[in-house]
PDB file of N, CA and C in Angstrom:
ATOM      1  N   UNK A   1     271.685  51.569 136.784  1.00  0.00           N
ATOM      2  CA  UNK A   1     270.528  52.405 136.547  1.00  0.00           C
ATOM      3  C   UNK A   1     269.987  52.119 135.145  1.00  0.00           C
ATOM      4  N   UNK A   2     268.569  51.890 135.280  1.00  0.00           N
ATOM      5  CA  UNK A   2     268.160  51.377 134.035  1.00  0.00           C
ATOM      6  C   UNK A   2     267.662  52.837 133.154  1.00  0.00           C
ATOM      7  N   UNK A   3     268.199  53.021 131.491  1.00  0.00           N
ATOM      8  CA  UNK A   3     267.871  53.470 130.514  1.00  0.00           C
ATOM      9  C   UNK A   3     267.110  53.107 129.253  1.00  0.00           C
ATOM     10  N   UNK A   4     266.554  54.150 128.570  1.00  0.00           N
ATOM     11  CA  UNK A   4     266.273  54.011 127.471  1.00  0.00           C
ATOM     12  C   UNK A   4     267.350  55.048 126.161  1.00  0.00           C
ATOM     13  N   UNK A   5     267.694  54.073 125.516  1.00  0.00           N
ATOM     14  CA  UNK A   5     269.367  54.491 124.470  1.00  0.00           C
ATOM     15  C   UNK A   5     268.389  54.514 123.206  1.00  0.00           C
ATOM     16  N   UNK A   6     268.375  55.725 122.399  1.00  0.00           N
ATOM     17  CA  UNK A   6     267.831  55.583 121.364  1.00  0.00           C
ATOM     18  C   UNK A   6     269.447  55.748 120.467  1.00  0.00           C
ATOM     19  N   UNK A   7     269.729  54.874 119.223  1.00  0.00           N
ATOM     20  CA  UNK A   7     270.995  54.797 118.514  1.00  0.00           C
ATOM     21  C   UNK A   7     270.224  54.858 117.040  1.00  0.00           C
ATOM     22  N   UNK A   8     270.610  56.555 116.874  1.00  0.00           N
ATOM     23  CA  UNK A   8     270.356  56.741 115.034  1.00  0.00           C
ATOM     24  C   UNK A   8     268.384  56.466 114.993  1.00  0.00           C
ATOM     25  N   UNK A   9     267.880  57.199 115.717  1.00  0.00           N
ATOM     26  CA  UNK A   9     266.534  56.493 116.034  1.00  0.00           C
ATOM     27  C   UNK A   9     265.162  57.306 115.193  1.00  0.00           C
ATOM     28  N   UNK A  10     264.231  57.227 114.842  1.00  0.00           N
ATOM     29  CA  UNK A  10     263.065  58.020 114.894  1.00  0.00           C
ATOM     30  C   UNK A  10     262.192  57.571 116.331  1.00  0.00           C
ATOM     31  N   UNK A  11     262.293  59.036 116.710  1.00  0.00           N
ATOM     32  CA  UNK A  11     261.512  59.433 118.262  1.00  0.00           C
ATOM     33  C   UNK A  11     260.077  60.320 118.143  1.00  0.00           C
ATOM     34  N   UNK A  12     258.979  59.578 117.127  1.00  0.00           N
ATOM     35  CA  UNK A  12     257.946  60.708 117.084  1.00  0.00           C
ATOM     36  C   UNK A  12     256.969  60.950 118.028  1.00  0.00           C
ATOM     37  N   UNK A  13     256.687  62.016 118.638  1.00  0.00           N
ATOM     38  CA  UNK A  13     255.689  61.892 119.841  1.00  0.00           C
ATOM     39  C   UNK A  13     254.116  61.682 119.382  1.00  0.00           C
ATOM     40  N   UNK A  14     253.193  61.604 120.336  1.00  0.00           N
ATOM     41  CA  UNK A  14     252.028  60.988 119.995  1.00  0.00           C
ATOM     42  C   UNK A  14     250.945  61.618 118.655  1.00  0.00           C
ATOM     43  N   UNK A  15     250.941  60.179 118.020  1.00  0.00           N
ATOM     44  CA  UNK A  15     250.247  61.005 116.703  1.00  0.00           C
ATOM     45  C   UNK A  15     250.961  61.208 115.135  1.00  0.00           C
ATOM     46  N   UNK A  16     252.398  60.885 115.490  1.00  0.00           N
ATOM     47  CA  UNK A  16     253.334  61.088 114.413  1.00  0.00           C
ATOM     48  C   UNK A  16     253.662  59.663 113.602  1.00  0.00           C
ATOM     49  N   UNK A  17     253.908  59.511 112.773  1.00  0.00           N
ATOM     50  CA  UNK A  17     254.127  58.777 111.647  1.00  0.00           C
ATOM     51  C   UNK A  17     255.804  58.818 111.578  1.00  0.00           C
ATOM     52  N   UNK A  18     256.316  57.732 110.583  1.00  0.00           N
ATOM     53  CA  UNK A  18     258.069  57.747 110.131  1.00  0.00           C
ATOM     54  C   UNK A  18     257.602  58.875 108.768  1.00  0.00           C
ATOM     55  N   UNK A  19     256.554  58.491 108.340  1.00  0.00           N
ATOM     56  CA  UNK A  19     256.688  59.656 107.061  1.00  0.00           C
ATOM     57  C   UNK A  19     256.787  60.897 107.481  1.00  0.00           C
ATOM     58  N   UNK A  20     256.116  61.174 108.042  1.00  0.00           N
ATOM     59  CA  UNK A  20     256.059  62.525 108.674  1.00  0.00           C
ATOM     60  C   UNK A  20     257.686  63.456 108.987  1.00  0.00           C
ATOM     61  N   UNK A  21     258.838  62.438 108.928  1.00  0.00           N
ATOM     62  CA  UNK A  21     259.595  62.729 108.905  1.00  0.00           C
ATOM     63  C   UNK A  21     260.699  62.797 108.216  1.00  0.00           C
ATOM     64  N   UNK A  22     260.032  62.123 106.853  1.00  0.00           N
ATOM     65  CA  UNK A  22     261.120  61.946 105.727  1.00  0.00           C
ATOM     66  C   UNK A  22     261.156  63.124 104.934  1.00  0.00           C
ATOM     67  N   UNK A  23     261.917  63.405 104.447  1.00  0.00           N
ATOM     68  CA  UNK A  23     262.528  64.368 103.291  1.00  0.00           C
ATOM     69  C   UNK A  23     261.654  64.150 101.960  1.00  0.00           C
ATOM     70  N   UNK A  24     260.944  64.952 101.222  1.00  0.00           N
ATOM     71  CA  UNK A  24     260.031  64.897 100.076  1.00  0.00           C
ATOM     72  C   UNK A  24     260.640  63.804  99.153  1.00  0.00           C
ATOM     73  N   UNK A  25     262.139  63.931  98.912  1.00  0.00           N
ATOM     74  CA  UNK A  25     262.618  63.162  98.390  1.00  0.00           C
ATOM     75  C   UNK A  25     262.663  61.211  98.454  1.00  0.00           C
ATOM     76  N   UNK A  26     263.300  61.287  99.800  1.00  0.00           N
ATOM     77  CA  UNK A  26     263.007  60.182 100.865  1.00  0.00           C
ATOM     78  C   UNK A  26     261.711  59.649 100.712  1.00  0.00           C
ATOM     79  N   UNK A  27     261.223  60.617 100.967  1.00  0.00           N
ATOM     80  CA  UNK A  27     259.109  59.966 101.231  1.00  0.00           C
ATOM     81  C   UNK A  27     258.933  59.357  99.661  1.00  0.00           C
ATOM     82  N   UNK A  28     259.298  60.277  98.433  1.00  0.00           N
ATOM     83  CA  UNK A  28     258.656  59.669  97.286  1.00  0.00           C
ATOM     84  C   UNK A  28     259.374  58.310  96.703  1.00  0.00           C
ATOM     85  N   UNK A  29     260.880  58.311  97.246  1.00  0.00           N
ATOM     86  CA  UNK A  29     261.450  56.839  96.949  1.00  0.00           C
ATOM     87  C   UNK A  29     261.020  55.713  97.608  1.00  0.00           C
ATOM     88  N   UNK A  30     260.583  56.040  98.703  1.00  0.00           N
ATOM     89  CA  UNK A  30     259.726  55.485  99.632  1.00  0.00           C
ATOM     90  C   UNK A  30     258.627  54.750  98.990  1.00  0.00           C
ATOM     91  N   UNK A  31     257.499  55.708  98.560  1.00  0.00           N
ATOM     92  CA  UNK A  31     256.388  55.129  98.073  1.00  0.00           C
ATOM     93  C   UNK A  31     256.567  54.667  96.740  1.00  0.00           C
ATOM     94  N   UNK A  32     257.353  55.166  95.699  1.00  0.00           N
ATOM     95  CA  UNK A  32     257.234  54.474  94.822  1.00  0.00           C
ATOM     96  C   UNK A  32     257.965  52.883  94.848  1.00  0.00           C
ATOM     97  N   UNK A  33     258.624  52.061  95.919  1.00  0.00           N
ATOM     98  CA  UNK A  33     259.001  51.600  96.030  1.00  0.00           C
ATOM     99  C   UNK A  33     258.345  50.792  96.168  1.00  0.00           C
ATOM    100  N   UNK A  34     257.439  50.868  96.748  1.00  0.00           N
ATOM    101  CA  UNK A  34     256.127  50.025  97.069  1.00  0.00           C
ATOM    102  C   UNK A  34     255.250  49.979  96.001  1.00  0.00           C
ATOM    103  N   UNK A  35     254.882  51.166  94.929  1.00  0.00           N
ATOM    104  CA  UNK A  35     254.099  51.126  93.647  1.00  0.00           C
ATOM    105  C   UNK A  35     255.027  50.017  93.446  1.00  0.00           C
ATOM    106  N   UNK A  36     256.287  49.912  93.294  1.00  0.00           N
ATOM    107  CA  UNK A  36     256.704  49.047  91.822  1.00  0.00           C
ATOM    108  C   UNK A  36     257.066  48.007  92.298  1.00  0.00           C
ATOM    109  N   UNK A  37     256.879  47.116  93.554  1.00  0.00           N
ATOM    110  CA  UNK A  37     257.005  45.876  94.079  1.00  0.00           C
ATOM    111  C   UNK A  37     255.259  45.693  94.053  1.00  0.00           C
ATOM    112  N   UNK A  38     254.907  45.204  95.630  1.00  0.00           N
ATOM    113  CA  UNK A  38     254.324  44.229  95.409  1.00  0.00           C
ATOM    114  C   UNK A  38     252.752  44.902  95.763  1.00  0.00           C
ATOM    115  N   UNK A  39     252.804  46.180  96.687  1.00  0.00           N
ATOM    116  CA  UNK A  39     252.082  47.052  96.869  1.00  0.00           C
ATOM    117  C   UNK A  39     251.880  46.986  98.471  1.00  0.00           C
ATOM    118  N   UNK A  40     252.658  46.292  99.027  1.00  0.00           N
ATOM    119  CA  UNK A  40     252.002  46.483 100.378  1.00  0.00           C
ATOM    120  C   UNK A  40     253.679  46.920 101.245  1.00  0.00           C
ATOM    121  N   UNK A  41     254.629  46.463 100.244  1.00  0.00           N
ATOM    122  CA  UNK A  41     255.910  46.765 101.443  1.00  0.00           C
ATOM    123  C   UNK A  41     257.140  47.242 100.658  1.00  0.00           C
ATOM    124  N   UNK A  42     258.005  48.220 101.360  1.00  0.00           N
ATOM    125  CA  UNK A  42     258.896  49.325 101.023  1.00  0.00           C
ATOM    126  C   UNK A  42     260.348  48.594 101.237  1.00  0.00           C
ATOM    127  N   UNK A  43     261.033  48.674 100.019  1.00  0.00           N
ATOM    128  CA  UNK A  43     262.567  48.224  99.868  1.00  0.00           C
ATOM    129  C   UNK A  43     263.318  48.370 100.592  1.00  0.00           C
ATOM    130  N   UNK A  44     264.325  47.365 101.044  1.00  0.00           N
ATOM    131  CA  UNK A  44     265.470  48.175 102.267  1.00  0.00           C
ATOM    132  C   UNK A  44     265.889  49.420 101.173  1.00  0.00           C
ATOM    133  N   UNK A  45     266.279  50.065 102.165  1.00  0.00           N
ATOM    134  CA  UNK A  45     267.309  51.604 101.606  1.00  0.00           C
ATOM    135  C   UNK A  45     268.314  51.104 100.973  1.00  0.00           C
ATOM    136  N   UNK A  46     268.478  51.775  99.853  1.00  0.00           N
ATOM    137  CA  UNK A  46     270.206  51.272  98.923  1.00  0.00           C
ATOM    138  C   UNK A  46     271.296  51.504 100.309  1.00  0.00           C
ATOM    139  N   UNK A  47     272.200  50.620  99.610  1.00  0.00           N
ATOM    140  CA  UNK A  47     273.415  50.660 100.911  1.00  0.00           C
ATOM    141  C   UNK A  47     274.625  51.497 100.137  1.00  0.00           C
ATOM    142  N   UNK A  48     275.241  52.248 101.430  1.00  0.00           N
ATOM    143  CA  UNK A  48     276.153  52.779 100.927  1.00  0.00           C
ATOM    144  C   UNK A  48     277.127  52.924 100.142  1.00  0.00           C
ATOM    145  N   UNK A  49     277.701  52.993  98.784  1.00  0.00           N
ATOM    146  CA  UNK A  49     278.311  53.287  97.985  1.00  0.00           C
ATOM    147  C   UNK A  49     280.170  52.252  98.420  1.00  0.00           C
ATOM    148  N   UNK A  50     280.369  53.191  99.873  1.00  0.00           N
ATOM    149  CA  UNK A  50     281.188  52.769 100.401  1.00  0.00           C
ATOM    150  C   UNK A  50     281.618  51.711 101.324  1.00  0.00           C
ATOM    151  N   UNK A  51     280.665  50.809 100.962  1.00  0.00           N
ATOM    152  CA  UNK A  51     280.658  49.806 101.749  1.00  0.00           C
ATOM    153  C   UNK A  51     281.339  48.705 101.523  1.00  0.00           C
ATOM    154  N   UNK A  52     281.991  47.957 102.652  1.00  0.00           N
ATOM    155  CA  UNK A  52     282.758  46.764 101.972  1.00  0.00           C
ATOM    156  C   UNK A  52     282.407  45.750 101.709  1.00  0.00           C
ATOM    157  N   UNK A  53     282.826  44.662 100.647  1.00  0.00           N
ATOM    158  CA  UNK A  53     282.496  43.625 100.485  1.00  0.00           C
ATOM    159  C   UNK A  53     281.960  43.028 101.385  1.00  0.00           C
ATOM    160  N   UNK A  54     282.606  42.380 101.918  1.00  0.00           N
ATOM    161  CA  UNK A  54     282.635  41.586 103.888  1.00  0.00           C
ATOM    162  C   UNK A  54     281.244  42.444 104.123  1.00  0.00           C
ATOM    163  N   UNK A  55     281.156  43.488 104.305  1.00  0.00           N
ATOM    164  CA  UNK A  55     279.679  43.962 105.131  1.00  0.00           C
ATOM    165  C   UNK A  55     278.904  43.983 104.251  1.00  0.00           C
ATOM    166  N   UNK A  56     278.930  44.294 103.143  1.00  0.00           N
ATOM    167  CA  UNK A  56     277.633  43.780 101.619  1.00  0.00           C
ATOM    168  C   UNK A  56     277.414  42.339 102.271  1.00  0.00           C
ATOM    169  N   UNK A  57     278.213  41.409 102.016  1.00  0.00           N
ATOM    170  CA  UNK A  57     277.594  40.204 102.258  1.00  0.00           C
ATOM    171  C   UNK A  57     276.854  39.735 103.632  1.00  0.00           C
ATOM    172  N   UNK A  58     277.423  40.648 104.372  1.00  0.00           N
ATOM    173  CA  UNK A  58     276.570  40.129 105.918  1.00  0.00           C
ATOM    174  C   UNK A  58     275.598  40.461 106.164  1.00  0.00           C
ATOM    175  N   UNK A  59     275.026  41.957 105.193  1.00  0.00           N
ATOM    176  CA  UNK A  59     274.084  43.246 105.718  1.00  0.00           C
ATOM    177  C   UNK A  59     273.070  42.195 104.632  1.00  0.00           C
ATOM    178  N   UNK A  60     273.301  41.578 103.565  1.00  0.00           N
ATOM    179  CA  UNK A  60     272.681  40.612 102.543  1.00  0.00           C
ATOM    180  C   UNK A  60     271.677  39.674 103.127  1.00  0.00           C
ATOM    181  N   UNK A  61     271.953  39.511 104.223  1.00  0.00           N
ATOM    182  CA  UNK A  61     271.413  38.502 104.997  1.00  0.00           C
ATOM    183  C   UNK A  61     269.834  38.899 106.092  1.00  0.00           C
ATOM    184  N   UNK A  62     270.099  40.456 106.510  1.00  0.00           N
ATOM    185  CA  UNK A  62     269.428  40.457 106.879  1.00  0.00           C
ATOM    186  C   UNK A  62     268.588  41.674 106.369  1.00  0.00           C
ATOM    187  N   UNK A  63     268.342  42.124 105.131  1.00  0.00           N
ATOM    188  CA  UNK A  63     267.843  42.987 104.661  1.00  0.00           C
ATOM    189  C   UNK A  63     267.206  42.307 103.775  1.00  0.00           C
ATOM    190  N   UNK A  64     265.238  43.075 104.335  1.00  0.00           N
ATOM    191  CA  UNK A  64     264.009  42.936 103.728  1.00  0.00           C
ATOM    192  C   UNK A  64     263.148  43.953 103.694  1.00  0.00           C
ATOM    193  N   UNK A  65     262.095  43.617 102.770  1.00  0.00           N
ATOM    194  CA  UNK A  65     261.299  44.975 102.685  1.00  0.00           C
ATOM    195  C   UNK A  65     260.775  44.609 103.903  1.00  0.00           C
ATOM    196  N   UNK A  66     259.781  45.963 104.176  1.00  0.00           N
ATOM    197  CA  UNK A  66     259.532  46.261 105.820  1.00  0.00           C
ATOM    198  C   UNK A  66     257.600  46.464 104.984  1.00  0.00           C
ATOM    199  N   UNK A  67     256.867  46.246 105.670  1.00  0.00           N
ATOM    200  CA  UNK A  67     255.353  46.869 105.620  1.00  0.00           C
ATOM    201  C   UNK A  67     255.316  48.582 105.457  1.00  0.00           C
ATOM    202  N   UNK A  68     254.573  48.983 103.992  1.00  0.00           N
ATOM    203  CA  UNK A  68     254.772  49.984 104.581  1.00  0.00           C
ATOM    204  C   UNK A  68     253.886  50.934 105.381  1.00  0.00           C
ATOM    205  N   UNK A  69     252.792  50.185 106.019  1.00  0.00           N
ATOM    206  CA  UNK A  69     252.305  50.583 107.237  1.00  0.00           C
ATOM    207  C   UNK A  69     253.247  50.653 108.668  1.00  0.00           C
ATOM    208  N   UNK A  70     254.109  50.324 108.406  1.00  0.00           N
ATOM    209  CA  UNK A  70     255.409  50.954 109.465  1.00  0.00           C
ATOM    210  C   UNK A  70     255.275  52.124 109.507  1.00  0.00           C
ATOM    211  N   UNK A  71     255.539  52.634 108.137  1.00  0.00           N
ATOM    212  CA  UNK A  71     255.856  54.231 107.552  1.00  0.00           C
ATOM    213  C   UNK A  71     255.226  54.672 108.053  1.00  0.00           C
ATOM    214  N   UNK A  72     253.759  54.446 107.947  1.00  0.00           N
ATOM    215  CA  UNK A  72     252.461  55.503 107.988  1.00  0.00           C
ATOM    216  C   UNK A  72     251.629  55.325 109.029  1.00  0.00           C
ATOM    217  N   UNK A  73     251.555  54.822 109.572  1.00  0.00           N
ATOM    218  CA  UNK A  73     250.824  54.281 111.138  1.00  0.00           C
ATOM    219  C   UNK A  73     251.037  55.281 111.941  1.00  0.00           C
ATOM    220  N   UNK A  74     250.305  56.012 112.081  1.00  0.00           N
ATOM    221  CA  UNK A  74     251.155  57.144 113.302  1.00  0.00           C
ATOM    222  C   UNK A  74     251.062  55.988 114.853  1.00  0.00           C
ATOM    223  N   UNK A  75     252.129  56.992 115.874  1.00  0.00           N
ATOM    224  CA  UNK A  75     252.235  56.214 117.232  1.00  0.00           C
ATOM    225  C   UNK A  75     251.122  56.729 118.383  1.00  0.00           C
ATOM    226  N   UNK A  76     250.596  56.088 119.477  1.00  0.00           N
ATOM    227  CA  UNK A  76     249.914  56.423 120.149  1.00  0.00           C
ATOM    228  C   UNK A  76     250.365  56.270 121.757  1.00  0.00           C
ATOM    229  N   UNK A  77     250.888  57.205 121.906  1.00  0.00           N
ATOM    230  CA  UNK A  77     251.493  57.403 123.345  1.00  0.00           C
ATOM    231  C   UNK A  77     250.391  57.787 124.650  1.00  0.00           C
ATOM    232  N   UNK A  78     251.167  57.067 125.186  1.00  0.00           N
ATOM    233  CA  UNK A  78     250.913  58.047 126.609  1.00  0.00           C
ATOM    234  C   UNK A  78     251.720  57.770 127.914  1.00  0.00           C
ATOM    235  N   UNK A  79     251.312  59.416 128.005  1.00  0.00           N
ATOM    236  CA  UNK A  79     252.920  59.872 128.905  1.00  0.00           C
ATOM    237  C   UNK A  79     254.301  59.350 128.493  1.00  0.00           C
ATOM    238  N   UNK A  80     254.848  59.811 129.087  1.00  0.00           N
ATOM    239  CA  UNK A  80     256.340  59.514 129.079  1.00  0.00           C
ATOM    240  C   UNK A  80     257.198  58.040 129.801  1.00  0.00           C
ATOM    241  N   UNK A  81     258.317  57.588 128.660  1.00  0.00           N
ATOM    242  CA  UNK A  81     259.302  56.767 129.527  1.00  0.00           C
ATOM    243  C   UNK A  81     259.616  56.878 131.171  1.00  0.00           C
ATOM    244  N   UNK A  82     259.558  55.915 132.173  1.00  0.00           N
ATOM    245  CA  UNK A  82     259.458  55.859 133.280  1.00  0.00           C
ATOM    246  C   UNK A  82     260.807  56.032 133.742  1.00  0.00           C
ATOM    247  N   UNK A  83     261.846  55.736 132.814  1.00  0.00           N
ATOM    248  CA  UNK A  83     263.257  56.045 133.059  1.00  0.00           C
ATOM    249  C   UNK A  83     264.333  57.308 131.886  1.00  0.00           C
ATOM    250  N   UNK A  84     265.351  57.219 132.523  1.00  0.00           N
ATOM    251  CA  UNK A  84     266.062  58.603 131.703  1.00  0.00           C
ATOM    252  C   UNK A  84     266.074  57.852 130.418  1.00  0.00           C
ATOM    253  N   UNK A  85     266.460  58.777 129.310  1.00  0.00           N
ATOM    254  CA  UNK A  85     266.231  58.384 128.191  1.00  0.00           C
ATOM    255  C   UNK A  85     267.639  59.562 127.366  1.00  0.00           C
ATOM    256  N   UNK A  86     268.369  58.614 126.890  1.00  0.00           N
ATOM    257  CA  UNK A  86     269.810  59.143 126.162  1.00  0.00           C
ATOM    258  C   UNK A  86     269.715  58.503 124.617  1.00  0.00           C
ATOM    259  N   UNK A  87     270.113  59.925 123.927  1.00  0.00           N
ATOM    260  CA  UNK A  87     269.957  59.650 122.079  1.00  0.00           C
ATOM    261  C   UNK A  87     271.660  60.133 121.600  1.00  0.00           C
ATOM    262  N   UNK A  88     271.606  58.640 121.144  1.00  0.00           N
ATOM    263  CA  UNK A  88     273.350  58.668 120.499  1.00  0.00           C
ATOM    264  C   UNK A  88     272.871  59.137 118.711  1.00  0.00           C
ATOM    265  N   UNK A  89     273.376  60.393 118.675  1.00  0.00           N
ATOM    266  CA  UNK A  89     273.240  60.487 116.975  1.00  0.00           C
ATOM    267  C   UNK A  89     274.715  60.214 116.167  1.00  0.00           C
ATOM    268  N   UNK A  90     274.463  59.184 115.334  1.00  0.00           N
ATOM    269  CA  UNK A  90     276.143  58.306 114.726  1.00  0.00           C
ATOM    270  C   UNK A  90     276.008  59.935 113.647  1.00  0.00           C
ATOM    271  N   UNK A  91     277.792  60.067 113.439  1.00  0.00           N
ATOM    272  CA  UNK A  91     277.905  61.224 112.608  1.00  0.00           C
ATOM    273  C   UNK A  91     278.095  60.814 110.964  1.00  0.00           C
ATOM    274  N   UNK A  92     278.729  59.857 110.645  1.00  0.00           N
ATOM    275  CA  UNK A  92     279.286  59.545 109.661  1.00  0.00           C
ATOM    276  C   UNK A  92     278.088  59.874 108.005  1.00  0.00           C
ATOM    277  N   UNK A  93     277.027  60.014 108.184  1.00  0.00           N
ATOM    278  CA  UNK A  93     276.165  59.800 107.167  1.00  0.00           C
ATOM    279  C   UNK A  93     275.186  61.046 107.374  1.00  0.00           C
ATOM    280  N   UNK A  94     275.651  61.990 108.566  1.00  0.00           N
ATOM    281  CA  UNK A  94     274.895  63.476 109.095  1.00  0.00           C
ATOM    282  C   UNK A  94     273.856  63.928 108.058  1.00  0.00           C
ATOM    283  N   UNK A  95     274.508  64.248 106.804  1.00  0.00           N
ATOM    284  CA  UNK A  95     274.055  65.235 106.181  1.00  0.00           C
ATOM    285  C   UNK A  95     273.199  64.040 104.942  1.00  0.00           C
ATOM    286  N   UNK A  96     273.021  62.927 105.433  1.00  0.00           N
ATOM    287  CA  UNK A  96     272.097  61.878 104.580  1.00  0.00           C
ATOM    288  C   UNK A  96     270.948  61.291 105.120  1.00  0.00           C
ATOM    289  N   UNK A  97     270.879  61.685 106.570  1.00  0.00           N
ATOM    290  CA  UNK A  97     269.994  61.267 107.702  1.00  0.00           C
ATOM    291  C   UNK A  97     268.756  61.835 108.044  1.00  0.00           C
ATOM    292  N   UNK A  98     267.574  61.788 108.510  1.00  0.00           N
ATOM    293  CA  UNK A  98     266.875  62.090 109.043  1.00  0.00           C
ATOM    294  C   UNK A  98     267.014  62.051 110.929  1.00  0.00           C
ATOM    295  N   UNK A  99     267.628  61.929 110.935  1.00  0.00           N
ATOM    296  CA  UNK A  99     267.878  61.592 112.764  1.00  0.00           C
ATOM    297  C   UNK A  99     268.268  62.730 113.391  1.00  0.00           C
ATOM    298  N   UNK A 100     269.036  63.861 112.910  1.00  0.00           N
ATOM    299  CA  UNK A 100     269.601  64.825 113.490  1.00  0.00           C
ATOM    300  C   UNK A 100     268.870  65.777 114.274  1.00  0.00           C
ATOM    301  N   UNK A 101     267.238  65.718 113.415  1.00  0.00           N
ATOM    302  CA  UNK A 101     266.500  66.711 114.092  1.00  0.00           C
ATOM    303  C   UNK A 101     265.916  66.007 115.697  1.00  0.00           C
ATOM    304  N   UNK A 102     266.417  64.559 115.608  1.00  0.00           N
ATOM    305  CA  UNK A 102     266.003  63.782 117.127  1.00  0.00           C
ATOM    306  C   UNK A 102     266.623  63.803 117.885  1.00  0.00           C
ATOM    307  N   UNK A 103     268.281  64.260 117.219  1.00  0.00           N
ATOM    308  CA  UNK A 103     269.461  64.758 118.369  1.00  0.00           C
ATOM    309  C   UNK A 103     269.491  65.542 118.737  1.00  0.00           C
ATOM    310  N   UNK A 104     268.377  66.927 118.589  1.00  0.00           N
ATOM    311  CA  UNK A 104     268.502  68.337 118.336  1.00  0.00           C
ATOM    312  C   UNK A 104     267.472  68.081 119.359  1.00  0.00           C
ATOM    313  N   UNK A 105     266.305  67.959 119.302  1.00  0.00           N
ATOM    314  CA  UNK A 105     265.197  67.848 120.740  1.00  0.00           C
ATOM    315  C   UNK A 105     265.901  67.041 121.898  1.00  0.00           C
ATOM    316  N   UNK A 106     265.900  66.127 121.409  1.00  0.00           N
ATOM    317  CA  UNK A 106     266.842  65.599 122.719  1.00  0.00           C
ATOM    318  C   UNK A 106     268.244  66.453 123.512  1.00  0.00           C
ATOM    319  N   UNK A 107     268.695  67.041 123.066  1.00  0.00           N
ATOM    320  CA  UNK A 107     269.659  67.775 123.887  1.00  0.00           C
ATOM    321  C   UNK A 107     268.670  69.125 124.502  1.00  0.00           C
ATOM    322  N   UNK A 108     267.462  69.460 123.871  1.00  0.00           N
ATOM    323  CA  UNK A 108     266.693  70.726 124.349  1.00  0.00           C
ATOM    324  C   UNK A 108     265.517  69.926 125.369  1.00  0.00           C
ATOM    325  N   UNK A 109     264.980  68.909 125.294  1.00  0.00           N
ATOM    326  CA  UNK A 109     264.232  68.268 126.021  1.00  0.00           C
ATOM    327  C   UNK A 109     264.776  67.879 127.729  1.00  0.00           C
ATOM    328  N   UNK A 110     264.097  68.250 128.647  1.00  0.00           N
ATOM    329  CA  UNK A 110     264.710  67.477 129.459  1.00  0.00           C
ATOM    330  C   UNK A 110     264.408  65.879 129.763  1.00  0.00           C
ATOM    331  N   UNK A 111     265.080  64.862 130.492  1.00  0.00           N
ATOM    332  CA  UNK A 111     264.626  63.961 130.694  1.00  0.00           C
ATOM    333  C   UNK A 111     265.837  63.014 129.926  1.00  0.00           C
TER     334      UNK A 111
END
């Protein structure tokens, strides 16, 4: 049976933006990130504190700034996924995340 798996995801419905969902804090590291580069694109996120060597060097590889019209673009939907749709929220970083409030509709949403 075919799904849609959202893992650690932003799920905004039609009209919504990634900013729209960041933390004041979040949002302003965000943009100034982009003031003080190049002006058009936003830094990967600092990596965790606790991270190991071995995964510093691998995560090295594929981390770039992103456009930050990613951020701000809102999405333009219509209707809904044609199949069920399941949201894995990872716990380890809970209380550093923005995702929780997508695990929180999703268990109240049906579908």
């Amino acid at each position: 049976m075919a799904k849609l798996i959202y893992l650690d995801a932003f799920v905004p419905t039609n009209g919504e933006a990634l900013l729209d969902f960041l933390a004041p804090e979040e949002r302003r590291r965000l943009l100034e990130s982009v003031a003080a580069g190049d002006g058009w694109r936003v830094a990967p996120n600092p990596i965790p504190p606790d991270t190991s060597a071995e995964d510093l060097e691998w995560i090295a590889k594929f981390r770039m700034p992103q456009s930050v019209r990613c951020f701000e673009q809102p999405v333009r939907l219509q209707g809904e996924p044609a199949v069920p749709q399941v949201y894995i929220h990872c716990t380890r970083y809970v209380d550093k995340g923005p995702f929780g409030q997508f695990a929180i509709r999703a268990r109240r949403e049906a579908g």
